[in-house]
C-alpha atoms as a PDB file:
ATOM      1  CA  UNK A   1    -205.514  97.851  88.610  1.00  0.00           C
ATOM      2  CA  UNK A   2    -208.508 100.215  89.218  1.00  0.00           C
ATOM      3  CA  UNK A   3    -210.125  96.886  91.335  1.00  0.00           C
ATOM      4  CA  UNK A   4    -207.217  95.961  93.308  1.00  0.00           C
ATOM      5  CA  UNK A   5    -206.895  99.899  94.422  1.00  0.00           C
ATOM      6  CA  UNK A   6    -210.764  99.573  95.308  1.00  0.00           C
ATOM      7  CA  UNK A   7    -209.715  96.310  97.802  1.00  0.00           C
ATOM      8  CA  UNK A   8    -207.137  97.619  99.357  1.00  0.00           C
ATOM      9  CA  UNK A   9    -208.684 100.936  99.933  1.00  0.00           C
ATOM     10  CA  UNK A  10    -212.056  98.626 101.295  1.00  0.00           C
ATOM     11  CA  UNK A  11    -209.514  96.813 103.475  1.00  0.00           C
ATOM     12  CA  UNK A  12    -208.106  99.934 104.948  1.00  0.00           C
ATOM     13  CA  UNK A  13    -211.024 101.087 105.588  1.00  0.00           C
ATOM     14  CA  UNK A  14    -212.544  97.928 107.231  1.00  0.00           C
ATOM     15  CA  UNK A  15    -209.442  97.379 109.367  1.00  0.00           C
ATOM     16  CA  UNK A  16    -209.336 101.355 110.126  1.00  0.00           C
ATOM     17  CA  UNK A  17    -212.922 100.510 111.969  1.00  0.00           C
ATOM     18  CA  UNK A  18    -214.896 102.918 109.218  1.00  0.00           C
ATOM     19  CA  UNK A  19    -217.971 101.677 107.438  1.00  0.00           C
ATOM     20  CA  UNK A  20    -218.195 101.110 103.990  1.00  0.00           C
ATOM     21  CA  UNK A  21    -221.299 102.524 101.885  1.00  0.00           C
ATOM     22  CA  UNK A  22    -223.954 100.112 102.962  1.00  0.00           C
ATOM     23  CA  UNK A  23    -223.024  98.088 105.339  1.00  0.00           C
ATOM     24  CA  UNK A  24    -224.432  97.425 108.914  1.00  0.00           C
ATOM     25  CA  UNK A  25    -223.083  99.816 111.454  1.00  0.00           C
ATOM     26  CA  UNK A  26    -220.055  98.110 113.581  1.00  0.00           C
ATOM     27  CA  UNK A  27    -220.586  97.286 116.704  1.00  0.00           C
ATOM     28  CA  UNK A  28    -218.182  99.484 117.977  1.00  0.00           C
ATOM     29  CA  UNK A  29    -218.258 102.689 116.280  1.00  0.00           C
ATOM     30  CA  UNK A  30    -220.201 105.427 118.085  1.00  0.00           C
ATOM     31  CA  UNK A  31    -223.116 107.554 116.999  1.00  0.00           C
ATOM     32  CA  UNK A  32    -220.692 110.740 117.333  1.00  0.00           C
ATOM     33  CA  UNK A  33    -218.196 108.876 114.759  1.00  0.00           C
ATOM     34  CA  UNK A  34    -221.000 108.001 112.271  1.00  0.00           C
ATOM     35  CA  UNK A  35    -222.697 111.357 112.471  1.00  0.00           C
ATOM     36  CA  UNK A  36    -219.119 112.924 111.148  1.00  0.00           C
ATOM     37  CA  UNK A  37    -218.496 109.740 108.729  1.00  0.00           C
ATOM     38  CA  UNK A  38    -221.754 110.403 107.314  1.00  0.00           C
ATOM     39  CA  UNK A  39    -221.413 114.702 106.648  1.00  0.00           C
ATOM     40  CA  UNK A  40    -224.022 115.088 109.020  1.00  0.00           C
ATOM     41  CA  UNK A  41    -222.452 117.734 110.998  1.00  0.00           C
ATOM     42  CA  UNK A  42    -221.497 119.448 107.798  1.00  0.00           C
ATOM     43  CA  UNK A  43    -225.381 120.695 107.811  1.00  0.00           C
ATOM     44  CA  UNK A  44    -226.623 120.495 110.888  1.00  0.00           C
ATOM     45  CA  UNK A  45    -223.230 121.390 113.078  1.00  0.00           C
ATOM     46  CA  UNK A  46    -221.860 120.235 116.153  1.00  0.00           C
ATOM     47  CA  UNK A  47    -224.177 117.937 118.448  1.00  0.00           C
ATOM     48  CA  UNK A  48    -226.823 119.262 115.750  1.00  0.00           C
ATOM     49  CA  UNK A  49    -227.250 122.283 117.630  1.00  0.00           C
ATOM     50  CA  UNK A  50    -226.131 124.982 115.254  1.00  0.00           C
ATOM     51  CA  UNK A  51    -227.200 124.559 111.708  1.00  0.00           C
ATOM     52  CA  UNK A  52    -225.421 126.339 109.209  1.00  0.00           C
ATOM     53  CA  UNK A  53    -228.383 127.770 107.828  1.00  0.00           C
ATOM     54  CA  UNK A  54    -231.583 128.769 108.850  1.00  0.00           C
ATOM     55  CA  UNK A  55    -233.502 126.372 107.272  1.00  0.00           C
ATOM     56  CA  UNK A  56    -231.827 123.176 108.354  1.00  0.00           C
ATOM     57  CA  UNK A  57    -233.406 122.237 111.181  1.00  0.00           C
ATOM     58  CA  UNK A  58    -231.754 122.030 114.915  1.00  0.00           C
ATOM     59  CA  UNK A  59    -231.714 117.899 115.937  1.00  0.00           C
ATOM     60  CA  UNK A  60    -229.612 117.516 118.759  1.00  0.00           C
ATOM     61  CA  UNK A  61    -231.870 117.347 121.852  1.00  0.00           C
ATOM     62  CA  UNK A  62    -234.896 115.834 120.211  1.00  0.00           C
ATOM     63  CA  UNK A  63    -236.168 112.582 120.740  1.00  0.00           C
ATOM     64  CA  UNK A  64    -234.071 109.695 118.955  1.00  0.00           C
ATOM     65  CA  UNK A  65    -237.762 108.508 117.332  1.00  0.00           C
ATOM     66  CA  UNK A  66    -238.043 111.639 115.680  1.00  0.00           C
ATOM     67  CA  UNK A  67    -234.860 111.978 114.680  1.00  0.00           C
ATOM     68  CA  UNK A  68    -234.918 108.740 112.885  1.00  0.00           C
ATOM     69  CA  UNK A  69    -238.398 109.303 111.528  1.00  0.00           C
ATOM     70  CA  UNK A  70    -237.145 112.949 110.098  1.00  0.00           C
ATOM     71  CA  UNK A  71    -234.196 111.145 108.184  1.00  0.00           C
ATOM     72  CA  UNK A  72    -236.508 108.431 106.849  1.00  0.00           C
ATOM     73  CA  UNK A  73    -238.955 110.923 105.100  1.00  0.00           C
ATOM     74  CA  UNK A  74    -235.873 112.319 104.102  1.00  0.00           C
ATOM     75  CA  UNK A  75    -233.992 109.631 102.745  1.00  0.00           C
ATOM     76  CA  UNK A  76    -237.306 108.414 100.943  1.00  0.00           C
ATOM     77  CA  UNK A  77    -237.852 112.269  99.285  1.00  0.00           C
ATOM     78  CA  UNK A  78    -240.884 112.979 101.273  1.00  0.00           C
ATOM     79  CA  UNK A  79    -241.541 115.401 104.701  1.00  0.00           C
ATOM     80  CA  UNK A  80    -245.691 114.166 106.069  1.00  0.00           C
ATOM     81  CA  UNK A  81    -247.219 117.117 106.271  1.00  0.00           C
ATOM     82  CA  UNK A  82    -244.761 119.471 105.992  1.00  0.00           C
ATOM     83  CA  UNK A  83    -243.593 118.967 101.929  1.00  0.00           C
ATOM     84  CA  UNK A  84    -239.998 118.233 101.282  1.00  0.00           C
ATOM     85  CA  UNK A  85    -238.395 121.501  99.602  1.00  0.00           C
ATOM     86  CA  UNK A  86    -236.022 120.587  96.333  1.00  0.00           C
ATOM     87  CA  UNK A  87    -232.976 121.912  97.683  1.00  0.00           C
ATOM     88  CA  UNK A  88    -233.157 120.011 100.693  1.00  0.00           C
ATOM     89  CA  UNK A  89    -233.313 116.832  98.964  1.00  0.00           C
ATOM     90  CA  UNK A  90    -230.240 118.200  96.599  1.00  0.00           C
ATOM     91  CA  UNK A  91    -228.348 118.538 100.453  1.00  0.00           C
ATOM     92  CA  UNK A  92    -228.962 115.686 101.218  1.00  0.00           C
ATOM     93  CA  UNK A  93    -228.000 114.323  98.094  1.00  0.00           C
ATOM     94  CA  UNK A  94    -224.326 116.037  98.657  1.00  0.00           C
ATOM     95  CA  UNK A  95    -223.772 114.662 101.782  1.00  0.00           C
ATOM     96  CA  UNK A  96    -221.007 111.428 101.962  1.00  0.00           C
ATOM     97  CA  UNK A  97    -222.885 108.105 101.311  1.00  0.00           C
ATOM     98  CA  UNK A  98    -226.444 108.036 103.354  1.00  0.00           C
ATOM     99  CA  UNK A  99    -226.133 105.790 106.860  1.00  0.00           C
ATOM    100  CA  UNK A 100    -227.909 102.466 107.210  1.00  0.00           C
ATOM    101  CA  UNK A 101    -231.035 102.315 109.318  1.00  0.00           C
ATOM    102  CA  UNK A 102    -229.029 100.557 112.055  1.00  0.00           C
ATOM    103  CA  UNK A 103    -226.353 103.618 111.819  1.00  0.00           C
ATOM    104  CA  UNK A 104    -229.175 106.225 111.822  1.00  0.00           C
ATOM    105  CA  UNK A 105    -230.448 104.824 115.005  1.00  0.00           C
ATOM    106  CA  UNK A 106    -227.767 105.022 116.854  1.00  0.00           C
ATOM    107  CA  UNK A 107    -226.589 108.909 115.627  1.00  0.00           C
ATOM    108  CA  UNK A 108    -230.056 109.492 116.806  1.00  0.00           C
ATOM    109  CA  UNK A 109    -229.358 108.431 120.064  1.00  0.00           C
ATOM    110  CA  UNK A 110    -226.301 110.423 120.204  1.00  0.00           C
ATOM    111  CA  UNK A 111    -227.855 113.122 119.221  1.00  0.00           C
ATOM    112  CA  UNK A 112    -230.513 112.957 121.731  1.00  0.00           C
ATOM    113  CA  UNK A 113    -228.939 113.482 124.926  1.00  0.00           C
ATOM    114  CA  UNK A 114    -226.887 116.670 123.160  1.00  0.00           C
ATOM    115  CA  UNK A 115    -227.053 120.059 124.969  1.00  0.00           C
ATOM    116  CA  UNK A 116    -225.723 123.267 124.562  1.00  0.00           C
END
């Protein structure tokens, strides 16, 4: 029973238009959506321009390179040069399941044309 719940929640979700853990980034669903699917926002706040604490850093504005490249070192456990904190890693951890590379790349881009 446990499997055929499973399905039919993956098929809701797949004919809702939301992205399973995984899987390549529809083609129509927006960087906005996946920034919320993802808990993104739950961290770093609206149009990542008001993180909820002082040490998560403010995204929204910056370039959509560096945005990506941030969420790599992340995703991999490591910060270059600037040494990836514990609890950081446990955040990140916490969030909902981690975007694909083509989902990152386009919340970057959403998140780089955001102003206050």
């Amino acid at each position: 029973m446990i499997k055929s719940v499973r399905t039919l929640a993956a098929l809701a979700a797949l004919s809702a238009g939301v992205p399973l853990v995984g899987a390549a980034a529809s083609p129509g669903v927006d960087g906005e959506h996946l920034y919320r699917f993802h808990g993104c926002v739950n961290c770093h706040g609206e149009r990542g321009l008001n993180p909820v604490r002082e040490v998560v850093p403010r995204i929204g504005g910056l370039p959509a390179a560096q945005i990506v490249d941030r969420a790599r070192a992340i995703m991999q456990a490591r910060m270059d040069g600037v040494g990836m904190k514990r609890w950081a890693r446990d955040l990140y951890d916490s969030c909902n399941a981690p975007p694909s590379m083509p989902e990152l790349e386009r919340i970057a881009e959403w998140l780089s044309v955001a102003r206050e």
